[in-house]
Protein backbone atom coordinates (compact mmCIF):
# COMPACT_ATOMS: atom_id res chain seq x y z
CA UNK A 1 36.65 -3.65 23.93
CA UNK A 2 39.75 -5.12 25.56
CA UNK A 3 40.37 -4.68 29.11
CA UNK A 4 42.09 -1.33 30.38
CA UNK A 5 42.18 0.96 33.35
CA UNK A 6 40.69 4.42 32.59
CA UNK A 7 40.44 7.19 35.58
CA UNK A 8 41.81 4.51 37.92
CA UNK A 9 38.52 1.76 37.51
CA UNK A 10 39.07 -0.90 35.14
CA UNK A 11 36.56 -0.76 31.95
CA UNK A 12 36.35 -2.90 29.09
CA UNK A 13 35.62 -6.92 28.72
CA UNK A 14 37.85 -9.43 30.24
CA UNK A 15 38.90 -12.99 28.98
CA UNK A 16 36.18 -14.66 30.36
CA UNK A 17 33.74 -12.35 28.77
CA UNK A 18 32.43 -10.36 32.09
CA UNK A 19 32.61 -6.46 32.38
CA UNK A 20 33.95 -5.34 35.40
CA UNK A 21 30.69 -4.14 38.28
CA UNK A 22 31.53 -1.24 40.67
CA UNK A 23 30.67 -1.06 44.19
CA UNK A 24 32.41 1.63 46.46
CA UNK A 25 33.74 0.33 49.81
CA UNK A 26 33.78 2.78 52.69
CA UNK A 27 36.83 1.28 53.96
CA UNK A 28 39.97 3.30 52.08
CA UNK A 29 42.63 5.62 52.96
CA UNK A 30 42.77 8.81 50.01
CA UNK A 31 45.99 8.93 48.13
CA UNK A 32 49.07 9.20 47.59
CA UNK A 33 50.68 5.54 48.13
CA UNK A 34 53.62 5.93 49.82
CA UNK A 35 55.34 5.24 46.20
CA UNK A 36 57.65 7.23 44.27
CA UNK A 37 54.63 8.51 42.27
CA UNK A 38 51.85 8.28 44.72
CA UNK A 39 50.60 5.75 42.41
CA UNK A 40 50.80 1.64 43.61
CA UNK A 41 53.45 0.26 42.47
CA UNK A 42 53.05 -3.60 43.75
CA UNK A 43 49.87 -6.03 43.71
CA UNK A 44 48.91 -8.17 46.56
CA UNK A 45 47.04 -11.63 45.74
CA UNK A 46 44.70 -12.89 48.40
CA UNK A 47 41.76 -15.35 48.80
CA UNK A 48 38.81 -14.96 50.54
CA UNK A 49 38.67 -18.30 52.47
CA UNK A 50 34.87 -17.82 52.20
CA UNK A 51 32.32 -19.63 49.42
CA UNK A 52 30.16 -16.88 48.30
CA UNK A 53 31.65 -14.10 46.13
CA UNK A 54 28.53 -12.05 46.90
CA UNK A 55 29.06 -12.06 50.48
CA UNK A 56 32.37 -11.63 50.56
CA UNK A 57 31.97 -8.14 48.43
CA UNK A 58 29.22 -6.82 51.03
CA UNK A 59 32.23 -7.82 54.04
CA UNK A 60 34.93 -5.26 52.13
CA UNK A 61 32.35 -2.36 51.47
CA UNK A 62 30.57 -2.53 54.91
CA UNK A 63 31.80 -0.31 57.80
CA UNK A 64 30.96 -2.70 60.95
CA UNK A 65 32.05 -1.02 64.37
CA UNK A 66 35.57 -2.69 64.19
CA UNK A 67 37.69 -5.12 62.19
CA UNK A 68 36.98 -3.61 58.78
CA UNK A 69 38.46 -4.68 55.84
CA UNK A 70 38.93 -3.50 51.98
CA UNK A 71 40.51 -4.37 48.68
CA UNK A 72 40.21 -3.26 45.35
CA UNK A 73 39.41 -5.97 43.29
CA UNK A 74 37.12 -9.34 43.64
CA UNK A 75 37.40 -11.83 41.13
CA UNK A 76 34.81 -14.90 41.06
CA UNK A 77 34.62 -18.18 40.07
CA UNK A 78 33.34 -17.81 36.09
CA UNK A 79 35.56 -14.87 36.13
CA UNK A 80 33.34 -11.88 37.00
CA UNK A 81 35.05 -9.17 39.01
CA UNK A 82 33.71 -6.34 41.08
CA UNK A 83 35.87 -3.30 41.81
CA UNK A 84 35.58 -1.62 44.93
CA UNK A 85 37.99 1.40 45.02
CA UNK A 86 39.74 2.96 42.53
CA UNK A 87 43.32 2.20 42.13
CA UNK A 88 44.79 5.20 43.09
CA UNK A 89 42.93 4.96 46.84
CA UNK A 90 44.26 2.70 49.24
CA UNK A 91 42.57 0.25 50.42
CA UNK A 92 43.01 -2.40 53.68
CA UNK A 93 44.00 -5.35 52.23
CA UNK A 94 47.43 -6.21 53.38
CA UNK A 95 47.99 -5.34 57.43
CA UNK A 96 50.90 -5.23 59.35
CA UNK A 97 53.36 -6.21 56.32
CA UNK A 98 57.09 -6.46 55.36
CA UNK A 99 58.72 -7.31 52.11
CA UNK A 100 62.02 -6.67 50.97
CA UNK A 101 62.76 -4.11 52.88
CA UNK A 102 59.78 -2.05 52.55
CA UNK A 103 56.75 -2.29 55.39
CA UNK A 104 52.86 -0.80 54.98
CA UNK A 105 51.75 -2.66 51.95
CA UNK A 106 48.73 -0.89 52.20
CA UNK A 107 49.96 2.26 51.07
CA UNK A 108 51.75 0.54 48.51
CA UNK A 109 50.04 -1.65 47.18
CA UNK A 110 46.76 -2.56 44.84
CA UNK A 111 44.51 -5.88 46.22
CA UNK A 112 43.25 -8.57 44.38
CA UNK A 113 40.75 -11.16 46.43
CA UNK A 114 39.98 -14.40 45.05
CA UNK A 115 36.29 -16.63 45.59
CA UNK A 116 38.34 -19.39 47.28
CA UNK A 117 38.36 -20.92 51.05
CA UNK A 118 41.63 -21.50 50.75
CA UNK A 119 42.86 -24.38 52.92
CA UNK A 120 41.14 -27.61 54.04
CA UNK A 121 41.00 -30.67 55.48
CA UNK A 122 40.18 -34.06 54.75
CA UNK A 123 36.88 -35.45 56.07
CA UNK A 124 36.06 -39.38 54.44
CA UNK A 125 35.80 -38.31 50.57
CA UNK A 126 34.93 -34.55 50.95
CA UNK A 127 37.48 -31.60 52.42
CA UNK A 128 36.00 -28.88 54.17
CA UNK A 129 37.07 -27.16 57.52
CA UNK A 130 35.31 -27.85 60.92
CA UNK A 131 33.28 -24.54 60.92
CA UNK A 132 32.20 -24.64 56.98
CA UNK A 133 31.59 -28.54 57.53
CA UNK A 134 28.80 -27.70 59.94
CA UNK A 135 27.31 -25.56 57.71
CA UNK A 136 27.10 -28.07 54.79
CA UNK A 137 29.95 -26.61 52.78
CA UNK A 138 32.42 -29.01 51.77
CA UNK A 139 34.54 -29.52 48.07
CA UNK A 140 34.90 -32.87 46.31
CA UNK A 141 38.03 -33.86 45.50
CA UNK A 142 37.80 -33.00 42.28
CA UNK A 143 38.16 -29.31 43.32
CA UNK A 144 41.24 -29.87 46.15
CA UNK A 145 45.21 -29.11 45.01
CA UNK A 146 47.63 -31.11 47.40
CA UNK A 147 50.56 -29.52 47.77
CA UNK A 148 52.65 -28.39 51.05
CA UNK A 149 52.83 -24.56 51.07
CA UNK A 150 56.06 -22.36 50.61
CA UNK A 151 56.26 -21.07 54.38
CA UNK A 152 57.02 -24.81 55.91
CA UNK A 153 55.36 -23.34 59.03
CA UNK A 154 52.38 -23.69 57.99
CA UNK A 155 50.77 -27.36 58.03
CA UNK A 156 48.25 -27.54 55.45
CA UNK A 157 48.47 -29.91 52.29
CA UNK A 158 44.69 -29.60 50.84
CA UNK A 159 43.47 -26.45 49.04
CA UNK A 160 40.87 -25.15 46.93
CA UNK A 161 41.63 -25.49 43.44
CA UNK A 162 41.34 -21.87 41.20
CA UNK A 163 39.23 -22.31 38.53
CA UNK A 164 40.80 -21.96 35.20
CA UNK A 165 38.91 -18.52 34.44
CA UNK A 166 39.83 -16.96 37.94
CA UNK A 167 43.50 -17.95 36.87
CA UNK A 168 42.99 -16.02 33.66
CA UNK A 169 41.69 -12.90 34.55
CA UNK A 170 43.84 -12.45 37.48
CA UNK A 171 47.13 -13.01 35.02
CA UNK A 172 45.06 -10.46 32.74
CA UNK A 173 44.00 -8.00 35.24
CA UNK A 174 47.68 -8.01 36.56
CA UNK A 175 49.78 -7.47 33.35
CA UNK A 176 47.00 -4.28 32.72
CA UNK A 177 48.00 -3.37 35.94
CA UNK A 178 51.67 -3.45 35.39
CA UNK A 179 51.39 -1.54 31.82
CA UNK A 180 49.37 1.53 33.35
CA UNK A 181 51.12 1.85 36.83
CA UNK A 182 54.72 0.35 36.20
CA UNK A 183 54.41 -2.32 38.74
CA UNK A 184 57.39 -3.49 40.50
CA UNK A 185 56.30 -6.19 42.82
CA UNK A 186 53.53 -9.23 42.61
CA UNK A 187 53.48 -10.61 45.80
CA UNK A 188 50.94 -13.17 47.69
CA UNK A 189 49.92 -11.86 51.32
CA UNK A 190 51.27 -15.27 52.03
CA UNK A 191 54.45 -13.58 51.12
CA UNK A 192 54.42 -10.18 52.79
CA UNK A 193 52.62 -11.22 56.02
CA UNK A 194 54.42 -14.71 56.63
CA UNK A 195 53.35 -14.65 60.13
CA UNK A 196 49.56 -14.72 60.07
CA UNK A 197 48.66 -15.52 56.38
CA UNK A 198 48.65 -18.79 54.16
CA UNK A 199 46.70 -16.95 50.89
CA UNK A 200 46.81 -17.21 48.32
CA UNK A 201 48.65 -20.76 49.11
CA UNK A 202 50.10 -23.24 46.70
CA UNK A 203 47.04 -23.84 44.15
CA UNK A 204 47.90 -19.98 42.91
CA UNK A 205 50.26 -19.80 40.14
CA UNK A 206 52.37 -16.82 41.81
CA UNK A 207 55.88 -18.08 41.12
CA UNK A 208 54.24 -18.16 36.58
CA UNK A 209 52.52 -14.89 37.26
CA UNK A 210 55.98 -13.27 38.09
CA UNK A 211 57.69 -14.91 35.54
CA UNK A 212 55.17 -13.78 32.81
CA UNK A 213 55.23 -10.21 33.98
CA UNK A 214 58.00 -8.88 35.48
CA UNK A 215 61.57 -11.60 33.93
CA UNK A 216 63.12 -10.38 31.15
CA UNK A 217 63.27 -13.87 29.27
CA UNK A 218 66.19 -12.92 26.90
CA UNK A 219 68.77 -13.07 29.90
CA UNK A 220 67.42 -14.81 32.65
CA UNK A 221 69.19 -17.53 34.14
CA UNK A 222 66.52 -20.52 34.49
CA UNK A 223 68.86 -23.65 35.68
CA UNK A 224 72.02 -23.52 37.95
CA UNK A 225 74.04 -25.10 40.00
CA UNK A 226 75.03 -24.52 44.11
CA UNK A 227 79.30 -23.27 44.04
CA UNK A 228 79.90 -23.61 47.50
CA UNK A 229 79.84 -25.42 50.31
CA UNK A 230 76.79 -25.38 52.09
CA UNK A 231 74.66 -22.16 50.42
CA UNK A 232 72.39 -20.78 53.01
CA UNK A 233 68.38 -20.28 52.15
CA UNK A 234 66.64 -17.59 53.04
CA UNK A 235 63.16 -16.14 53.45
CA UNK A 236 63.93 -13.37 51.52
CA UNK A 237 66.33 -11.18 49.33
CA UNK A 238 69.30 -10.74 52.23
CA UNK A 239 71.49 -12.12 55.04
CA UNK A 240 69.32 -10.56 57.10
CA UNK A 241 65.88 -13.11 56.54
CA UNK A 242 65.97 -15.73 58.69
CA UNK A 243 66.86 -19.58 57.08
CA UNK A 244 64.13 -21.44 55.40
CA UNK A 245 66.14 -24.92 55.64
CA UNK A 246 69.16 -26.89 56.00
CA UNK A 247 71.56 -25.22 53.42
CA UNK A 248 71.96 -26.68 50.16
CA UNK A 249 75.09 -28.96 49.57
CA UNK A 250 77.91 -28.24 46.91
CA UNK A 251 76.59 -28.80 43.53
CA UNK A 252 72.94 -29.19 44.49
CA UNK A 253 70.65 -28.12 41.92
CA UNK A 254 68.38 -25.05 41.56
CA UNK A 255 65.35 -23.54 39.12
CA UNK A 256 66.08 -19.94 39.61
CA UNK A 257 62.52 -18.10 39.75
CA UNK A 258 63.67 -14.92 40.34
CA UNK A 259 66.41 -12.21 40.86
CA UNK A 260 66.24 -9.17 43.06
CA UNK A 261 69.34 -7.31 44.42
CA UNK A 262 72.03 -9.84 43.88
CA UNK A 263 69.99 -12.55 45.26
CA UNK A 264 68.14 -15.65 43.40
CA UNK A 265 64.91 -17.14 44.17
CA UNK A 266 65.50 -20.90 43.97
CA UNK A 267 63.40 -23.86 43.76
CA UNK A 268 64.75 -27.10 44.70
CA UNK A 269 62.20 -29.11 47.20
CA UNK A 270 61.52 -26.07 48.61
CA UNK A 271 61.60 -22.36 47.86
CA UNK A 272 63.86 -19.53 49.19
CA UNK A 273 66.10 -16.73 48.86
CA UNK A 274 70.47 -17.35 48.25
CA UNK A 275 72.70 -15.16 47.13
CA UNK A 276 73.14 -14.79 43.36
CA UNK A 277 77.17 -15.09 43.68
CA UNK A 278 77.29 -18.74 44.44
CA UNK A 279 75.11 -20.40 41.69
CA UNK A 280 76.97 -20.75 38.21
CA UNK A 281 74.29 -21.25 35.73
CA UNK A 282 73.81 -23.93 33.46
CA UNK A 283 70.58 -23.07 31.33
């Protein structure tokens, strides 16, 4: 049976041939989302920076005496995913968060966390960070993505690589949500807490995830050019997010990954927010 939500818990068999295992977390708030239909209408990626999916489950459905955390959704290496909250509850997955206008991702959003550490460094052959080194974890390079992240505050270049099933079923998992709740927004926590987060980080896919589930391919505007002199780039969709970079020069140009509100996403060596008025495109 294909993969689909019923009574808010996913059921069915995903791509990588695991049913989905249940295990209630403690840590939720009862609905409604704070949401138009009390319903999530966004989905927050995160990883886990830790390297065992069975301990990181038994960290989001234990109540300790403080610093407890939630999500709904863990998805593992080989693909398997545990839920732990229905969709409809939320869970604490996001923190203090802003996107777009909109603040309190928590009540707004569903959580997906990834079996990944997330960043590292390099250490002779092997990449690990301090505190896992000392316990004997480290990744070969085999298993690292180098890439500078999005936020060009944050300093990291090496990254665990997301196995090709995790990739799958999160893409999966994702456009089921979308179908069943409508989803609006798929956002890394990278994205919504820019501040105090580097997850899901630049092995993810997030900028093809988008563009498979929420572009409408049959007008989009993929290629274009900068109109003006000296385009501003922003963190976000307004004049009001502070400047990524030094503005882009007359002509420059831009991959256009997105459109919200009269603003493009752009890609050119980095990513960022201008407004939609001063690219012509050309593709």
């Amino acid at each position: 049976m294909p993969l689909k939500i019923t009574d808010h818990w996913l059921s069915g068999t995903n791509k990588a041939g695991h049913t989905t295992k249940k295990k209630q977390t403690p840590n939720f708030y009862r609905p409604p989302f704070n949401t138009v239909t009390g319903l999530p209408d966004a989905t927050i990626i995160h990883y886990t920076a830790m390297n065992d999916f069975d301990a990181a489950v038994k960290v989001l459905t234990t109540k300790y005496e403080s610093g407890n955390a939630s999500a709904h959704l863990m998805i593992g290496k080989a693909g398997e995913v545990t839920q732990m909250a229905p969709f409809n509850y939320r869970t604490w997955h996001a923190g203090s968060s802003y996107y777009n206008g909109r603040k309190g991702y928590n009540s707004l959003s569903v959580g997906i966390e990834i079996d990944n550490l997330g960043w590292l460094k390099k250490f002779g052959t092997d990449y690990s960070r301090k505190r896992l080194k000392a316990k004997g974890i480290t990744v070969p390079k085999t298993d690292v993505f180098e890439g500078r992240h999005r936020n060009p505050k944050i300093p990291y270049e090496y990254w665990q690589e997301y196995t090709d099933e995790q990739i799958d079923v999160v893409f999966e998992i994702c456009e089921v949500l979308r179908d069943t709740y409508g989803m609006q927004e798929f956002l890394g926590h990278d994205e919504i807490a820019p501040d105090r987060k580097q997850d899901p980080g630049p092995a993810f896919p997030m900028d093809e995830l988008r563009g498979e589930l929420l572009k409408d391919r049959s007008g989009e505007v993929e290629e274009g050019i900068v109109n003006t002199n000296l385009l501003n780039i922003r963190a976000g969709a307004g004049g009001q997010y502070e400047k990524v970079a030094q503005p882009l020069p007359q002509n420059a140009q831009v991959k256009v990954l997105e459109e919200r509100d009269g603003w493009y996403k752009v890609k050119t060596e980095i990513e960022g927010w201008v407004s939609k008025k001063y690219i012509t495109p050309t593709k």
